[in-house]
Protein backbone atom coordinates (compact mmCIF):
# COMPACT_ATOMS: atom_id res chain seq x y z
CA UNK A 1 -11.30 -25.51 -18.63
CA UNK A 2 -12.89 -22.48 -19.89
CA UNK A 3 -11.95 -18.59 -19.65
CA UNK A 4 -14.94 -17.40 -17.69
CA UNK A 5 -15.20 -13.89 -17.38
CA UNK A 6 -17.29 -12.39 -14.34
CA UNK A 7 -20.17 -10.59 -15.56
CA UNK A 8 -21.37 -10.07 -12.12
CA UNK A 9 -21.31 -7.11 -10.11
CA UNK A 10 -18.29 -5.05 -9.92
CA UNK A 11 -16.92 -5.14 -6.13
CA UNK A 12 -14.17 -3.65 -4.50
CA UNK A 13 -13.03 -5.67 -1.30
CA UNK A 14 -10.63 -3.47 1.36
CA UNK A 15 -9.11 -6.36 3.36
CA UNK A 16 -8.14 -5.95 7.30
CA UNK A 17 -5.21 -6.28 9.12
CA UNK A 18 -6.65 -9.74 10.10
CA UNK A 19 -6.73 -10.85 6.19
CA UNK A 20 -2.24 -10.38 6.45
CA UNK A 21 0.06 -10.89 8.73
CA UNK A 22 2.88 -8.93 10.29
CA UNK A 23 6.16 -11.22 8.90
CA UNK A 24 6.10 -12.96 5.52
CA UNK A 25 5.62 -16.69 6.78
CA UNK A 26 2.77 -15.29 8.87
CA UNK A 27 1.30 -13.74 5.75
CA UNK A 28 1.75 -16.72 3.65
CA UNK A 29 -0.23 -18.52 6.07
CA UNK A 30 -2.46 -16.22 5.95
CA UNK A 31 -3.74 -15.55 2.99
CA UNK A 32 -4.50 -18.81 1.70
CA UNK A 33 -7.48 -18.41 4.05
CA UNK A 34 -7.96 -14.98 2.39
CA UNK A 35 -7.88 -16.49 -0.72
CA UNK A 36 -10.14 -18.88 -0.25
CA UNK A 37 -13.17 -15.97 0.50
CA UNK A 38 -12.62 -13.93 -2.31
CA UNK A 39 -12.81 -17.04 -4.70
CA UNK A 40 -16.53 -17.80 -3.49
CA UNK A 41 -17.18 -14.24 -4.64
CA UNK A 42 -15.35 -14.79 -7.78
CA UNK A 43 -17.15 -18.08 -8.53
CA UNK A 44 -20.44 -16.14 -8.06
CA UNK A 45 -18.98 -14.51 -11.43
CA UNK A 46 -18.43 -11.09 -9.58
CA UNK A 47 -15.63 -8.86 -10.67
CA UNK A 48 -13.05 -8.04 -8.12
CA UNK A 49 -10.40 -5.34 -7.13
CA UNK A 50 -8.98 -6.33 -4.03
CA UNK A 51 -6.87 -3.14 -1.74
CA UNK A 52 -4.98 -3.92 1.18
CA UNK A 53 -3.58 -2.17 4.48
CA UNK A 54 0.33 -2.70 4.88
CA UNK A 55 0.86 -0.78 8.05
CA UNK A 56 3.27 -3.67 9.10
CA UNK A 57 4.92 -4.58 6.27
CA UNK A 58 6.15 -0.74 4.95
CA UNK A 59 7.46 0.06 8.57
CA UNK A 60 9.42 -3.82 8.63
CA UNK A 61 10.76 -2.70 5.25
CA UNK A 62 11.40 0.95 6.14
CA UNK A 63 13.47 0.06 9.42
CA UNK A 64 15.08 -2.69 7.93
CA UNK A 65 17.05 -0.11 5.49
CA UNK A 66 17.50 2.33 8.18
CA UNK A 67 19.22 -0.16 10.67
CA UNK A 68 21.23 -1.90 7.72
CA UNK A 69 22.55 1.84 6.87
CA UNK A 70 23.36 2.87 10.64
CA UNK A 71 25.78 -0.05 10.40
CA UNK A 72 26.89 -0.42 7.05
CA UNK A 73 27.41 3.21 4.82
CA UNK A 74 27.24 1.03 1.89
CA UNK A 75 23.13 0.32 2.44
CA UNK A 76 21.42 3.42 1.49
CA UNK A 77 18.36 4.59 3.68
CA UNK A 78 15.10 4.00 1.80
CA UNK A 79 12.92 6.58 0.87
CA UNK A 80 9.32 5.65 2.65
CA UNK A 81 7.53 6.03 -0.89
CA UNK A 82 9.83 3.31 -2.11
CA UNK A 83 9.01 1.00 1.32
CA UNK A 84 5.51 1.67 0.05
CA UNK A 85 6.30 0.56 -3.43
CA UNK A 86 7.75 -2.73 -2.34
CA UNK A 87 5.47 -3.73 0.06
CA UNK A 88 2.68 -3.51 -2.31
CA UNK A 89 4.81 -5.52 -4.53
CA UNK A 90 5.19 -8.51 -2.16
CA UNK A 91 1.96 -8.44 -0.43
CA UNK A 92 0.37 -8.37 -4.19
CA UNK A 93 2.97 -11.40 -4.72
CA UNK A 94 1.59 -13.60 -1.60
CA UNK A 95 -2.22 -12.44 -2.65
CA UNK A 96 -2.34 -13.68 -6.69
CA UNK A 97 -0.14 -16.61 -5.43
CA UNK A 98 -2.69 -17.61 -3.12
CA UNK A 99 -5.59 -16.74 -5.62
CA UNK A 100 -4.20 -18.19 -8.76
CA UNK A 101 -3.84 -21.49 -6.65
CA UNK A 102 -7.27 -21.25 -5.02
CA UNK A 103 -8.81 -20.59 -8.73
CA UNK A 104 -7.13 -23.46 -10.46
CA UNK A 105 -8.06 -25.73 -7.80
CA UNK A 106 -12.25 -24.91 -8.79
CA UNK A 107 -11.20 -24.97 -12.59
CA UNK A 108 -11.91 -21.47 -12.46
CA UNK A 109 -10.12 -19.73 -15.24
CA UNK A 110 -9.37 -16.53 -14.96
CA UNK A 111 -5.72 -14.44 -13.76
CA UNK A 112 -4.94 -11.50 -11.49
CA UNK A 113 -2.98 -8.40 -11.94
CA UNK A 114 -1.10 -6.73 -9.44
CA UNK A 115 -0.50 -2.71 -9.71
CA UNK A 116 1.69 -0.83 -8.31
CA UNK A 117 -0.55 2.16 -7.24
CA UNK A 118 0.10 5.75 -6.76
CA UNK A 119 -2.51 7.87 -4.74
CA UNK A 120 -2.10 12.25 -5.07
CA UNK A 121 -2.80 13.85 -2.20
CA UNK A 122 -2.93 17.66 -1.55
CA UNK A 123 0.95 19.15 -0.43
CA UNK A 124 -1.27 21.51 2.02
CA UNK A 125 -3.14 18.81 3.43
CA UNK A 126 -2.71 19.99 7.62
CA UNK A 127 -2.49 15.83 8.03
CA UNK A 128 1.21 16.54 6.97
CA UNK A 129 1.45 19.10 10.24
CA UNK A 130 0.48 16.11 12.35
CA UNK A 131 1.18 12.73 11.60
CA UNK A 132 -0.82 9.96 13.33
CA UNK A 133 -0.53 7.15 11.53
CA UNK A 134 1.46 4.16 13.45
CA UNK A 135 3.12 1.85 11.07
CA UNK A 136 5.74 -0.88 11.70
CA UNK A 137 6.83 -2.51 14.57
CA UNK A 138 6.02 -1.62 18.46
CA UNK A 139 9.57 -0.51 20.36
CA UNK A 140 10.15 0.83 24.18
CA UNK A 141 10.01 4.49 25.07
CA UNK A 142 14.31 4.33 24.83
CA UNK A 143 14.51 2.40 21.35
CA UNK A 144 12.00 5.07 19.78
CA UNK A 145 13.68 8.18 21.50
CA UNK A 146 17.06 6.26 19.42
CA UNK A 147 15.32 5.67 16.55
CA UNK A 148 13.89 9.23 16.24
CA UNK A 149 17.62 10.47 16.66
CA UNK A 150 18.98 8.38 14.27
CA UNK A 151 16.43 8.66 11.76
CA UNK A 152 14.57 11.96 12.59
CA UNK A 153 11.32 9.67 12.48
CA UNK A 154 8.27 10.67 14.66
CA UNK A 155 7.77 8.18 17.40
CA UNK A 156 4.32 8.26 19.62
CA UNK A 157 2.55 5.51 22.57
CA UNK A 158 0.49 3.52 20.40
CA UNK A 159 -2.41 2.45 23.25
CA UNK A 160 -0.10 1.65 26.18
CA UNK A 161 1.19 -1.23 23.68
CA UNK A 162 4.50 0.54 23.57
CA UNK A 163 6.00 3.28 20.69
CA UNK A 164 5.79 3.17 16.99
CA UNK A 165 6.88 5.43 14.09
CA UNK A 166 4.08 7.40 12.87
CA UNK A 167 3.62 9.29 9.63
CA UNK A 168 1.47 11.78 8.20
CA UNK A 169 -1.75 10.34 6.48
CA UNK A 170 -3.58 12.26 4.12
CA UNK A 171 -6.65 12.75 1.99
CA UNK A 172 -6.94 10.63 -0.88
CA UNK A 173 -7.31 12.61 -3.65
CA UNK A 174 -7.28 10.42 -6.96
CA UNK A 175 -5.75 7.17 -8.07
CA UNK A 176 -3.60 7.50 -10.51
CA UNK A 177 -3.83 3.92 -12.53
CA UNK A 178 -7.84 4.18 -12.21
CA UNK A 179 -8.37 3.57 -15.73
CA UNK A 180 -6.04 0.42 -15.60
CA UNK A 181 -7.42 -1.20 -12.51
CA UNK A 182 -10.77 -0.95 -14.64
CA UNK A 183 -9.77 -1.72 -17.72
CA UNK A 184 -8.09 -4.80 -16.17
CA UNK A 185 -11.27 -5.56 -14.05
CA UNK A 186 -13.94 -5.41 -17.50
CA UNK A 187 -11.61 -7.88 -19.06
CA UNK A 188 -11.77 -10.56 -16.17
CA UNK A 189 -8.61 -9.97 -13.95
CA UNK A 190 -9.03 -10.01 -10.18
CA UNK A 191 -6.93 -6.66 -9.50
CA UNK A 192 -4.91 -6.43 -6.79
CA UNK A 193 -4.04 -2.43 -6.14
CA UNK A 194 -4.10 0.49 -4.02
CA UNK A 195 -1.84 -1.64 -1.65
CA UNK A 196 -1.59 0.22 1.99
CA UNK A 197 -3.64 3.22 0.62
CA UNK A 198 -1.64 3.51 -2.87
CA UNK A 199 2.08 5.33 -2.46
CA UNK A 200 0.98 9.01 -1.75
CA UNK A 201 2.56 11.20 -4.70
CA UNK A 202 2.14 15.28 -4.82
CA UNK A 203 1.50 16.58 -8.24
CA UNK A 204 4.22 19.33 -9.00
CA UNK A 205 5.77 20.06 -12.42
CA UNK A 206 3.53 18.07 -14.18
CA UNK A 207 4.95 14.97 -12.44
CA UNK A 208 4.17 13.01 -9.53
CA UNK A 209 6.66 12.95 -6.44
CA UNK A 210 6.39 10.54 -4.09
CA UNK A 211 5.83 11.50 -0.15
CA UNK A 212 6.35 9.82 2.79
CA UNK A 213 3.10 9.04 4.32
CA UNK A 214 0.08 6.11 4.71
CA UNK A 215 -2.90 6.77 3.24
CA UNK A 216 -5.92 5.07 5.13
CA UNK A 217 -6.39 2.01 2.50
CA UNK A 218 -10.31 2.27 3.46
CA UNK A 219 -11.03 5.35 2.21
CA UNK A 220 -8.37 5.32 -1.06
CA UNK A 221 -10.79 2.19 -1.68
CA UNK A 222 -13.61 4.36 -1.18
CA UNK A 223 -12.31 7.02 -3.74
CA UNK A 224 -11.30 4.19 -5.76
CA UNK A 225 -14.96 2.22 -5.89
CA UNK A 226 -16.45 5.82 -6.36
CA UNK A 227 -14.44 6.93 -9.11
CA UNK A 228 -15.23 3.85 -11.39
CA UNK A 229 -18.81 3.52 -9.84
CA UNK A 230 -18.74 0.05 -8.33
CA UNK A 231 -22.22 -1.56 -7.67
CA UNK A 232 -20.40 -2.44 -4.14
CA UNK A 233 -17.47 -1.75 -1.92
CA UNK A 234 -16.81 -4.20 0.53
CA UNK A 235 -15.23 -3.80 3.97
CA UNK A 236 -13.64 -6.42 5.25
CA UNK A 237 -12.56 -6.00 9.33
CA UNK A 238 -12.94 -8.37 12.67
CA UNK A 239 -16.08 -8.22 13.22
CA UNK A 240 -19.71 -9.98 11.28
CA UNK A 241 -20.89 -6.30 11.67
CA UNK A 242 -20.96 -3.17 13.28
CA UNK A 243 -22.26 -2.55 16.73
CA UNK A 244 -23.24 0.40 18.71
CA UNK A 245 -23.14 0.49 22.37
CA UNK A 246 -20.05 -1.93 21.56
CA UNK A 247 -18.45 -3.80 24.72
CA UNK A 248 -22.04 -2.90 26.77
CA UNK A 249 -24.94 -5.28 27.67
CA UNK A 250 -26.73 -2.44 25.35
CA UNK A 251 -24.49 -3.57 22.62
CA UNK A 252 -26.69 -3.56 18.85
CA UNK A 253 -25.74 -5.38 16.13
CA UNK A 254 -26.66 -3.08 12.96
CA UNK A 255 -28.05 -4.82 10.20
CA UNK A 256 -28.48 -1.60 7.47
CA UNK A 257 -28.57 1.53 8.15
CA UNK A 258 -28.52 5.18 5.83
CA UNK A 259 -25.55 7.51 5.38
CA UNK A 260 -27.41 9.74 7.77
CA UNK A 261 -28.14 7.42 10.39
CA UNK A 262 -24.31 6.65 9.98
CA UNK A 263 -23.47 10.27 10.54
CA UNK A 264 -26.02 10.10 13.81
CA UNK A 265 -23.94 7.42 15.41
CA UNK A 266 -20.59 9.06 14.28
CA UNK A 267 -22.07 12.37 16.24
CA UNK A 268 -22.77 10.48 19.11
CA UNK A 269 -19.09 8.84 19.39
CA UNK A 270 -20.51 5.22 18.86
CA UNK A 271 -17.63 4.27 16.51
CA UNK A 272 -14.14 4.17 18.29
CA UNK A 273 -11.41 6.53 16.45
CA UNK A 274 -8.88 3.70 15.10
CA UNK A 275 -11.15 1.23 14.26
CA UNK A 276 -14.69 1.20 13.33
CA UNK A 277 -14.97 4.98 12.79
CA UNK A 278 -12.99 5.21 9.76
CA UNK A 279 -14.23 2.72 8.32
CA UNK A 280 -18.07 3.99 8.38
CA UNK A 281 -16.07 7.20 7.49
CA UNK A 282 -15.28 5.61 4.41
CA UNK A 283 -18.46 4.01 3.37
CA UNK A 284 -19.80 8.08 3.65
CA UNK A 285 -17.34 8.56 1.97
CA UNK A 286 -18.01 6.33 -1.37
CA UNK A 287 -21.70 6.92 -0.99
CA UNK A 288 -21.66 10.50 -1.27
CA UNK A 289 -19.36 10.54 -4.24
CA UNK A 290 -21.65 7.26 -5.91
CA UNK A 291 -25.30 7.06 -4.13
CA UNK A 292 -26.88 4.59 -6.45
CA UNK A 293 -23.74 2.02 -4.62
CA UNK A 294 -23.46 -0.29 -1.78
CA UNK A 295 -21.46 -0.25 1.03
CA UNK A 296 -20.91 -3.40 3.58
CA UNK A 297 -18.68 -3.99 6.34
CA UNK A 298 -18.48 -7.75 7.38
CA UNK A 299 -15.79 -9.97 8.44
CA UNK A 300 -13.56 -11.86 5.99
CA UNK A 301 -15.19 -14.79 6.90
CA UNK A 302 -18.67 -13.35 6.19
CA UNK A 303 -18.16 -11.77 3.10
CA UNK A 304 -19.87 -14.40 0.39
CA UNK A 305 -22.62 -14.37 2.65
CA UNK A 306 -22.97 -10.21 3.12
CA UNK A 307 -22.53 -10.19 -0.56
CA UNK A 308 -26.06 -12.08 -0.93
CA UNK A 309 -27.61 -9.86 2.04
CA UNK A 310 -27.51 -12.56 4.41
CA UNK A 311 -25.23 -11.27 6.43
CA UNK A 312 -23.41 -7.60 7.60
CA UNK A 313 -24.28 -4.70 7.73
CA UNK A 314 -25.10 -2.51 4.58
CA UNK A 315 -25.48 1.30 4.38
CA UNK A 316 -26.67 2.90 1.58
CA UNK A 317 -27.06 6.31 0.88
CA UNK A 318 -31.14 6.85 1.73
């Protein structure tokens, strides 16, 4: 069995909430369907970096410290930085797992790398004035007002689903380990990084200090594909592709469309706020910074195919 080296295309794929799942036998599960996807990319000798949401998983971790403490003053409360830090630890864990397993099993020889990734963001971002982004678990109107006491946490109605903690979430700014993740990624590793967004870190002193927020993972992928000019970044949600007129017997299914036509539908409110619309945000987003790239949003199922234009839909900058 021979080391083969992809000397493909360079892709970064932004899994969905549907690619993980919210406890870690759920994820396990999980992602040996994930991994299954990505290695019929990786056998088409592409070269991967795969990011990852972890909206779940940091607020499990998070309130798991902060109920341990409220009963046991030996448990130290956990700084949400550090949640970050080890959720992109055992999500990475579950991911390579999954890949190394799905790799040997097509005598495909090659190895991942997890990093730990930090993300700056601005301190006078106005996101940290308002946070929005719901992480963790759902809890009734009473448990959050308790929570928020105990903790000083901000609790909102997440969609008449019931109350979650919500945290500030911020601007990408720049990856810190860039020039690992593609080092790693020109020598043949499928890189796993920039885990929920990367852990947001200020720049101050000439150090990095970790914040508590959640970066949106689609557009620190975005900076990320940018930044080390990826022929593709890859979006990987619920749906084949994206749709205007979306729940309406006028519903479209887009098959490519320009970064201005993109910005037409945004203008006309065709993409709803916490799904789709960040996501096309992101794609913008990558395009403007790299405009000789590729954007695609597919479903994880899709994704070998949308990778070969068969499937999708693609935006490109003109």
């Amino acid at each position: 069995m021979a080391y083969q080296k992809g000397e493909g295309k360079s892709v970064v794929i932004a899994l969905g909430g549907n690619a993980l799942g919210n406890t870690p036998e759920e994820q396990l599960e999980l992602v040996e369907n994930t991994a299954t996807h990505i290695a019929d990319m990786i056998a088409e000798g592409i070269n991967v970096v795969v990011t990852h949401g972890n909206g779940p998983q940091v607020g499990m971790i998070s309130n798991a410290f902060a109920e341990a403490s409220a009963h046991d003053d030996s448990i130290p409360e956990m700084p949400f930085p550090e949640c970050g830090a080890m959720s992109q630890g055992y999500i990475g864990y579950h991911l390579s797992q999954a890949l190394l397993g799905e790799l040997k099993r097509r005598s495909i020889l090659r190895s991942t790398a997890c990093i730990v990734t930090q993300t700056v963001v601005y301190p006078e971002d106005p996101a940290f004035q308002h946070p929005t982004k719901p992480v963790g678990p759902f809890f009734t109107e009473d448990e959050a007002k308790a929570r928020a006491e105990e903790t000083g946490a901000t609790f909102k109605e997440d969609s008449g689903r019931g109350w979650r903690m919500v945290v500030p979430s911020p601007k990408p700014q720049r990856v810190v380990e860039l020039d690992a993740i593609k080092d790693l990624m020109d020598d043949g590793y499928i890189v796993i990084a920039a885990g929920g967004g990367g852990i947001p870190v200020i720049e101050r002193d000439d150090s990095y200090h970790g914040v508590a927020a959640v970066i949106d993972k689609d557009r620190t992928s975005a900076k990320l594909a940018a930044d080390f000019k990826a022929d593709m970044l890859v979006i990987l949600t619920a749906v084949e592709k994206v749709a205007i007129n979306f729940n309406t017997p006028e519903q479209m299914d887009i098959d490519t469309m320009t970064v201005d036509q993109a910005r037409g539908y945004i203008e006309e409110g065709q993409f709803a706020p916490g799904s789709m619309l960040p996501k096309i945000q992101a794609c913008i987003e990558y395009l403007e910074e790299y405009p000789n790239g590729t954007a695609l949003i597919t479903s994880l199922d899709h994704a070998a195919e949308g990778l070969k234009g068969e499937t999708g839909t693609i935006i490109r900058a003109r």
